[in-house]
N, C-alpha and C. Protein backbone atom coordinates (compact mmCIF):
# COMPACT_ATOMS: atom_id res chain seq x y z
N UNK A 1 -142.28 -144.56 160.83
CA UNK A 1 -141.50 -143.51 160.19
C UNK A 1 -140.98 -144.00 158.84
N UNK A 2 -141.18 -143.27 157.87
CA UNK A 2 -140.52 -143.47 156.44
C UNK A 2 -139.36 -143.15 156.54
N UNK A 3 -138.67 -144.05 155.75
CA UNK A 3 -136.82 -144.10 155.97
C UNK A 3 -136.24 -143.78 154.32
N UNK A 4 -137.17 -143.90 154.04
CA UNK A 4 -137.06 -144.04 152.24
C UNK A 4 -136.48 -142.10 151.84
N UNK A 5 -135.70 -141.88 151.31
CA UNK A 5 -134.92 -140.73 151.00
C UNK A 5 -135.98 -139.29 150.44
N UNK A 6 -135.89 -138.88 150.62
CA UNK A 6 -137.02 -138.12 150.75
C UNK A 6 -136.39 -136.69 149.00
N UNK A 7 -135.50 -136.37 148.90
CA UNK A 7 -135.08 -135.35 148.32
C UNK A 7 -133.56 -136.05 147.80
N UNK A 8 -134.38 -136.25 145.95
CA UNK A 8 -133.77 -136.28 145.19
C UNK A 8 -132.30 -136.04 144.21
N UNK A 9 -133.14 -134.72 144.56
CA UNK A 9 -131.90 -133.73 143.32
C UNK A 9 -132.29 -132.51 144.14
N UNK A 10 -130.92 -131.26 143.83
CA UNK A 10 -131.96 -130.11 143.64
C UNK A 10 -131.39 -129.14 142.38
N UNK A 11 -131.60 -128.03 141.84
CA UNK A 11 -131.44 -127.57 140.36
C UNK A 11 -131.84 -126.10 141.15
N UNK A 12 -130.70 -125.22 140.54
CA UNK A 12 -130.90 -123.89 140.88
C UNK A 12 -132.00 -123.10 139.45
N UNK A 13 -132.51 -122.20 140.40
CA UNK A 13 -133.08 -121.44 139.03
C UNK A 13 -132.91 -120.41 137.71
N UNK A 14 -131.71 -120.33 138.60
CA UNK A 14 -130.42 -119.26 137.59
C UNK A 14 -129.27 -119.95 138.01
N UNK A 15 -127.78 -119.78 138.32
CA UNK A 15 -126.55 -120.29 138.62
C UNK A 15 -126.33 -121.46 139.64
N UNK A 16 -126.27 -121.24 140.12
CA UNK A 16 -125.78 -121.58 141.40
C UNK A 16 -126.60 -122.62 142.44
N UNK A 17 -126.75 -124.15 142.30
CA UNK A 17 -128.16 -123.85 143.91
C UNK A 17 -126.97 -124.02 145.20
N UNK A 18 -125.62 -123.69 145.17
CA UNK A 18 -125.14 -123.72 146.57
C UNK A 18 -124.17 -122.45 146.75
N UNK A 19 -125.15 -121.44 146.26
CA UNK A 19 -124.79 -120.61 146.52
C UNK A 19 -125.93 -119.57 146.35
N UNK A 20 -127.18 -119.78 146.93
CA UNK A 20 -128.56 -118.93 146.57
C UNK A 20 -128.23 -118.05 147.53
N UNK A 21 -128.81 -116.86 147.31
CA UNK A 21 -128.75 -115.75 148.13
C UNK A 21 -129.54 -115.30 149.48
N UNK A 22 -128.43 -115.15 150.85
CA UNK A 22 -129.28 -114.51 152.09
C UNK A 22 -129.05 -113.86 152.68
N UNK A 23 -129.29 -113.34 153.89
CA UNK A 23 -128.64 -112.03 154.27
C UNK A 23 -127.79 -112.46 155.60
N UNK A 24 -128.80 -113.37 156.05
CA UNK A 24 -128.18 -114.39 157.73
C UNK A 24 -127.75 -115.47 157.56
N UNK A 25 -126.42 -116.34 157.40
CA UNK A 25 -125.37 -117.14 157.26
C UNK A 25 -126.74 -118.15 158.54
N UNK A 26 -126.68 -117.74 159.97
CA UNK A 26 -127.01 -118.34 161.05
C UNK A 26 -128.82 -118.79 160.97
N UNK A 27 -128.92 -117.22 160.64
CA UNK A 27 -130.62 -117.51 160.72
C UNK A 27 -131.00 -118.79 159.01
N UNK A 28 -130.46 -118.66 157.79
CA UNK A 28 -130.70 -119.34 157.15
C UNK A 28 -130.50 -121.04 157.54
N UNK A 29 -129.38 -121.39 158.09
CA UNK A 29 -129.11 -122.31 158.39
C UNK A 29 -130.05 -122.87 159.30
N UNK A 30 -130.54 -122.46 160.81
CA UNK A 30 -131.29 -122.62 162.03
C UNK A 30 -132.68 -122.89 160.50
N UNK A 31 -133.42 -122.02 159.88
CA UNK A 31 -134.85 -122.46 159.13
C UNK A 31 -134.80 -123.04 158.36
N UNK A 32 -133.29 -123.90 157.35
CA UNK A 32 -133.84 -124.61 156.68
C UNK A 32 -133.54 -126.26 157.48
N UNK A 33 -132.77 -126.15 158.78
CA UNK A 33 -132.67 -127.49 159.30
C UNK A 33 -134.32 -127.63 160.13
N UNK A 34 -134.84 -126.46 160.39
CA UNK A 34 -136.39 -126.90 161.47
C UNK A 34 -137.54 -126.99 160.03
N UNK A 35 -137.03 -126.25 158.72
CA UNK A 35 -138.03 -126.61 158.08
C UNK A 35 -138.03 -127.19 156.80
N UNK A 36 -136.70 -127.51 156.36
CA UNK A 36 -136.83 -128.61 155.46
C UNK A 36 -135.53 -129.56 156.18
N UNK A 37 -135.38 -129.47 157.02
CA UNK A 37 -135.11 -130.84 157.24
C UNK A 37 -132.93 -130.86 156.99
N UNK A 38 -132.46 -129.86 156.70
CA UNK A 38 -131.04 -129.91 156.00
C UNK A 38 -130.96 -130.00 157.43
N UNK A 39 -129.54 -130.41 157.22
CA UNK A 39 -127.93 -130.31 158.30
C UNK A 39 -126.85 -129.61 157.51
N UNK A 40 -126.27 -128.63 158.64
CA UNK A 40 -125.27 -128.36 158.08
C UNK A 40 -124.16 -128.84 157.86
N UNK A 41 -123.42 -128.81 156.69
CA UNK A 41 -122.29 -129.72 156.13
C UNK A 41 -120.53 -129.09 156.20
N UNK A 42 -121.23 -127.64 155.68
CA UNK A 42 -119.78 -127.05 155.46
C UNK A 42 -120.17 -125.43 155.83
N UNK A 43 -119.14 -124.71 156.17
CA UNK A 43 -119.26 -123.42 156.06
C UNK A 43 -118.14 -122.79 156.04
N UNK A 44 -118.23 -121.74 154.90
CA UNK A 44 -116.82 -121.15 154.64
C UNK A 44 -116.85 -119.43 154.56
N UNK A 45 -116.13 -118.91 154.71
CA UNK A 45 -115.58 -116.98 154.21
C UNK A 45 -115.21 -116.72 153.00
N UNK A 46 -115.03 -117.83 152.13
CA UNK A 46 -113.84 -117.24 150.96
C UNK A 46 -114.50 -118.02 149.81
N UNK A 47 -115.40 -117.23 148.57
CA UNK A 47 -115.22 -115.89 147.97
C UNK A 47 -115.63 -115.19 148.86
N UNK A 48 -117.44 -115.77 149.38
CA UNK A 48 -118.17 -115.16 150.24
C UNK A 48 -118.21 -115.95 150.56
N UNK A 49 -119.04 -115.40 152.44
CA UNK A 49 -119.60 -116.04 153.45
C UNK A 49 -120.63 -117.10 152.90
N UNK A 50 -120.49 -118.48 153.21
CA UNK A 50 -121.51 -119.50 152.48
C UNK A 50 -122.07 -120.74 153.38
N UNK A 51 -122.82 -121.01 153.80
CA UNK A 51 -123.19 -121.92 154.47
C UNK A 51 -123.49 -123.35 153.32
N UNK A 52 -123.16 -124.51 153.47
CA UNK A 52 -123.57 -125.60 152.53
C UNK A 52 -124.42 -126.68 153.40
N UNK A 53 -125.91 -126.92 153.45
CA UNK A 53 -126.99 -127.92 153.81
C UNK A 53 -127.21 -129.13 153.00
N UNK A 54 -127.29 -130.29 153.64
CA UNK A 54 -127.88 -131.32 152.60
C UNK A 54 -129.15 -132.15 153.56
N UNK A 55 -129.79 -132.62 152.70
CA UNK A 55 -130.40 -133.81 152.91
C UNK A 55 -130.62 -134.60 151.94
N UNK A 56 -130.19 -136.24 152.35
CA UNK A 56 -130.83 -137.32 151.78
C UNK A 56 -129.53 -137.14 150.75
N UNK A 57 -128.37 -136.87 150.98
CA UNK A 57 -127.30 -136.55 149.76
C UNK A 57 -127.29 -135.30 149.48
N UNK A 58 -128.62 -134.69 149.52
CA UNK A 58 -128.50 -133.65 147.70
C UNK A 58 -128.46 -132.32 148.80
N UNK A 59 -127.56 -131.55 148.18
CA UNK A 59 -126.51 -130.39 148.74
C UNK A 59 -127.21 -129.24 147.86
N UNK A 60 -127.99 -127.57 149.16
CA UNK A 60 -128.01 -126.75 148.81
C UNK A 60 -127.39 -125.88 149.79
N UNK A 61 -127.28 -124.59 148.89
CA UNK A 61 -126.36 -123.99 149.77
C UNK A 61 -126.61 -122.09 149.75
N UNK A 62 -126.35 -121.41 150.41
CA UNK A 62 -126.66 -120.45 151.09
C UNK A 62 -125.32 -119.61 151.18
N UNK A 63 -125.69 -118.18 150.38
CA UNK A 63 -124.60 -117.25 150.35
C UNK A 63 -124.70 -116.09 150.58
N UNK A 64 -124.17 -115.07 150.98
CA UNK A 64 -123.96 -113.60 151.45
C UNK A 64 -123.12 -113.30 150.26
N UNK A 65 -124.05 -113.04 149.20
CA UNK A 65 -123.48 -112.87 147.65
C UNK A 65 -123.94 -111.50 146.94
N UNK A 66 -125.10 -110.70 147.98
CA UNK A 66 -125.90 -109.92 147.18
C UNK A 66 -127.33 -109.60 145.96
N UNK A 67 -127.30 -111.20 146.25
CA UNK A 67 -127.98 -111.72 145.19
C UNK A 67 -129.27 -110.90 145.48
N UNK A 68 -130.23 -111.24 144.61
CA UNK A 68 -131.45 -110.56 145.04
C UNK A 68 -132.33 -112.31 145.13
N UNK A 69 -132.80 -112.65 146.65
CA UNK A 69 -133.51 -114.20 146.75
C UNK A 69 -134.92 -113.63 146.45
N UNK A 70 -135.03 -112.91 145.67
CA UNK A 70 -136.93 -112.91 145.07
C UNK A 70 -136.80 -113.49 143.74
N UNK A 71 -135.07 -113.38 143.38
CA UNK A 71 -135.41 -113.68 141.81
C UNK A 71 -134.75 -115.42 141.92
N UNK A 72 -134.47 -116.13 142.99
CA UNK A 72 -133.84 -117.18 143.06
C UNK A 72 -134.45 -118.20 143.90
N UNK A 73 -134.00 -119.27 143.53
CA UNK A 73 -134.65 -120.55 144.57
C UNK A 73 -133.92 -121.92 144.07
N UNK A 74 -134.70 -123.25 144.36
CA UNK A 74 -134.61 -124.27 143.91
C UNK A 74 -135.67 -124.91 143.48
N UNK A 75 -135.05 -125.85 142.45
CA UNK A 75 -136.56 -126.82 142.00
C UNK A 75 -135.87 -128.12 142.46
N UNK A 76 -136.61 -128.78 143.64
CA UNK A 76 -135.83 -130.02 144.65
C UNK A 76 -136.88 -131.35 144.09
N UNK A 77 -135.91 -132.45 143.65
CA UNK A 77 -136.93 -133.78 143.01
C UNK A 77 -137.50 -134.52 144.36
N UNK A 78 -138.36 -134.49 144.82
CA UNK A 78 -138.60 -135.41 145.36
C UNK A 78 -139.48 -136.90 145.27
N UNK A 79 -139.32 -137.29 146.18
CA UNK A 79 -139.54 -138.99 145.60
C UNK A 79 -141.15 -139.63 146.34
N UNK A 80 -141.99 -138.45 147.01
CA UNK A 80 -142.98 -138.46 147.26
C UNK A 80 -143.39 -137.18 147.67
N UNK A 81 -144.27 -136.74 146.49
CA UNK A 81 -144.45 -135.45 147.12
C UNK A 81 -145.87 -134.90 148.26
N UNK A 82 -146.32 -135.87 148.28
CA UNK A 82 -147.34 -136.05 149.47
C UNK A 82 -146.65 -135.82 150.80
N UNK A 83 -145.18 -136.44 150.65
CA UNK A 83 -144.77 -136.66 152.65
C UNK A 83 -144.16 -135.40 152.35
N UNK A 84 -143.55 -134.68 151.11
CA UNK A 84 -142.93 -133.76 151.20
C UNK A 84 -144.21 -132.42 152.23
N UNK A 85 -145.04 -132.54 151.34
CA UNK A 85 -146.11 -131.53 151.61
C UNK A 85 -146.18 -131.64 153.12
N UNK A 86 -146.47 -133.11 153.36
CA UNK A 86 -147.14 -133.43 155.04
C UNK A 86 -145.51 -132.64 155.69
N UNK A 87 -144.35 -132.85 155.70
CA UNK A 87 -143.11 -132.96 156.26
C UNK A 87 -143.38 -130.88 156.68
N UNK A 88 -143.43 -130.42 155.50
CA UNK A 88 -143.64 -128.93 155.53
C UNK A 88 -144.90 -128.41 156.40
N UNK A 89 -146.15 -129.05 156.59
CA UNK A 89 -147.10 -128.60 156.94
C UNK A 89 -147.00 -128.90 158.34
N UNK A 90 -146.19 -129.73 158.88
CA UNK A 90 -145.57 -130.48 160.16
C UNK A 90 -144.91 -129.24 160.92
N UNK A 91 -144.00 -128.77 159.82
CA UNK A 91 -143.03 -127.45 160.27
C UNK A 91 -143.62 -126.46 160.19
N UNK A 92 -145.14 -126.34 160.04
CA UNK A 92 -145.77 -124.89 160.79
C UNK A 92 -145.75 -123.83 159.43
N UNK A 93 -145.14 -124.65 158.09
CA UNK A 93 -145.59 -124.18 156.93
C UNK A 93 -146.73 -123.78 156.24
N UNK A 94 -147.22 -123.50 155.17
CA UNK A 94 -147.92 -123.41 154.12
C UNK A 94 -147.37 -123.30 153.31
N UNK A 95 -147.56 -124.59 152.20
CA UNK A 95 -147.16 -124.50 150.78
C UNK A 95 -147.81 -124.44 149.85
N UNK A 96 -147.84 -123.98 148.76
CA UNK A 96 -148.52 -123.40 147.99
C UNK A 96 -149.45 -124.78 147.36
N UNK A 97 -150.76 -124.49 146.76
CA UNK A 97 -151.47 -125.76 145.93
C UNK A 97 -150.72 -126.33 145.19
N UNK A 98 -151.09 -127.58 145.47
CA UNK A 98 -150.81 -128.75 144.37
C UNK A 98 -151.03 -128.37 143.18
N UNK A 99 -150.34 -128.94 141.98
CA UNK A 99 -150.73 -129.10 140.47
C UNK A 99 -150.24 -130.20 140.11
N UNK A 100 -150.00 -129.96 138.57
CA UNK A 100 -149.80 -130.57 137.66
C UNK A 100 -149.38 -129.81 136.41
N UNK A 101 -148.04 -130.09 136.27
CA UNK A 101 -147.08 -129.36 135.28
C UNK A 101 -146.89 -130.08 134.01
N UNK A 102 -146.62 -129.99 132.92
CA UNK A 102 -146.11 -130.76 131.69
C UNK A 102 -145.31 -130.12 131.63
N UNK A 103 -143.96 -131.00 131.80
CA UNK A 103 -142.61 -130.42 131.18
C UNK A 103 -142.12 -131.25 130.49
N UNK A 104 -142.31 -130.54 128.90
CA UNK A 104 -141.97 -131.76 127.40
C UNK A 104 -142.24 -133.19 127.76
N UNK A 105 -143.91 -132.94 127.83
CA UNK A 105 -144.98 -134.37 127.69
C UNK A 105 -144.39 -135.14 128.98
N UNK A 106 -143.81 -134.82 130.51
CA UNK A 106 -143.80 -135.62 131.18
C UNK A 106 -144.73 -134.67 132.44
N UNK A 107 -145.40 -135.20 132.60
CA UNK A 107 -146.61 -134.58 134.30
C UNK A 107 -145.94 -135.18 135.51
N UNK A 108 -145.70 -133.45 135.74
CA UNK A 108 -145.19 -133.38 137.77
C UNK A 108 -146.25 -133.55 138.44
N UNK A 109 -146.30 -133.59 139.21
CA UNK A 109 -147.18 -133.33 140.41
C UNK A 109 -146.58 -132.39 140.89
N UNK A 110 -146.74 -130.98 141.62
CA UNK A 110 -145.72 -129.78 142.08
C UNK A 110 -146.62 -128.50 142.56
N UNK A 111 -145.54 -128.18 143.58
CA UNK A 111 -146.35 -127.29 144.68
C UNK A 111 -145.25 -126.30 144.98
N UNK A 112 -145.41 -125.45 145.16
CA UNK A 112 -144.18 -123.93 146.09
C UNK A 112 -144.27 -123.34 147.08
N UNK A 113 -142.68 -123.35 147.46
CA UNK A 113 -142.98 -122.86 148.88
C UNK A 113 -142.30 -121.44 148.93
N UNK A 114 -142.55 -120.41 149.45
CA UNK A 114 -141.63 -119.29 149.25
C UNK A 114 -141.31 -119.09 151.18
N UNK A 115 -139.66 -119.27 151.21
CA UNK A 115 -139.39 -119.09 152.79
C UNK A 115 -139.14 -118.01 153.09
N UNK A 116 -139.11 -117.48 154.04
CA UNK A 116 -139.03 -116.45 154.76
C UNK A 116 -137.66 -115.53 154.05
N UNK A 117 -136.91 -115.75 153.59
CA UNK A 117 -136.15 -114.56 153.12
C UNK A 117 -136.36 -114.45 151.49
N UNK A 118 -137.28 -114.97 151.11
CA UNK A 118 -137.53 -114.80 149.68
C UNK A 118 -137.21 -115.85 148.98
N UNK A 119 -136.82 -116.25 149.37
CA UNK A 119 -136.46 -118.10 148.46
C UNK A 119 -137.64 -118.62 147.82
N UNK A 120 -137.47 -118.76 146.83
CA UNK A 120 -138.61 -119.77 146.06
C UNK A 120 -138.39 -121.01 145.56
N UNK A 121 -139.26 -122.07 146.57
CA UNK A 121 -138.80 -123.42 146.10
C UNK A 121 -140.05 -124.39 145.30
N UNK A 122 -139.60 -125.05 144.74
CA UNK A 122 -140.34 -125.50 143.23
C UNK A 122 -140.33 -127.23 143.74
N UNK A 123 -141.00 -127.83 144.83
CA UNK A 123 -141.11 -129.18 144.96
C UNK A 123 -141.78 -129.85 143.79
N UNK A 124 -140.99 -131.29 143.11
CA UNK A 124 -141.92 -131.86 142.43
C UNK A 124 -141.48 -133.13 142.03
N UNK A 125 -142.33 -134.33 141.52
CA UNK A 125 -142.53 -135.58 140.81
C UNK A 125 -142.99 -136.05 140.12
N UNK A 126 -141.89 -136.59 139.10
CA UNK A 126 -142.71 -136.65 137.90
C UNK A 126 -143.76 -137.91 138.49
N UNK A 127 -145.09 -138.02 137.36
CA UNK A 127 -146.68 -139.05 137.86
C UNK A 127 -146.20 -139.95 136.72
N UNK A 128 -145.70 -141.22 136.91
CA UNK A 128 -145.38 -142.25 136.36
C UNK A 128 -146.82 -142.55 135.46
């Protein structure tokens, strides 16, 4: 078993990433601990209902905000994106093809996953 930290950073795609938009406080929480792997950390009522997940440190989080989650997600760094892929395809996923991104002359390696309530997530590493 790899022990080595798996998830970096993560970076919202508009405001917020701990506070992305869902409709189920319970059901969000239960799919992102069976399929990426979070624990839950915190959960609160006040502004809104918010659930807060981390792994490996890096803290996303989940809100009953109204948001619309087709137009929102995360872009999460990870530190191998091979086990990331294997870790997802483990959990009964499909993630989107591999590439290769240039963002201002540095090449990701990067793949997407879109979860079940519309979330769009943006896995990637930069290729040394």
């Amino acid at each position: 078993m790899n022990t080595e930290l798996l998830f970096k950073a993560a970076r919202p795609y508009q405001e917020d990433v701990l506070a992305l938009p869902v409709e189920d406080l319970d059901q969000a929480s239960q799919w992102y601990a069976n399929a990426l792997g979070l624990t839950e950390v915190e959960r609160r009522d006040d502004p809104v209902p918010t659930v807060i997940m981390q792994r490996d440190g890096v803290r996303i989080g989940f809100a009953i905000n109204g948001g619309d989650a087709s137009n929102e997600g995360a872009a999460i760094l990870v530190s191998d994106i091979e086990r990331a892929r294997r870790e997802l395809e483990a959990s009964g996923l499909t993630p989107g093809e591999s590439r290769i991104d240039d963002h201002d002359g540095q090449n990701m390696s990067v793949f997407f996953l879109v979860a079940p309530d519309g979330l769009c997530y943006y896995f990637y590493q930069p290729i040394d």
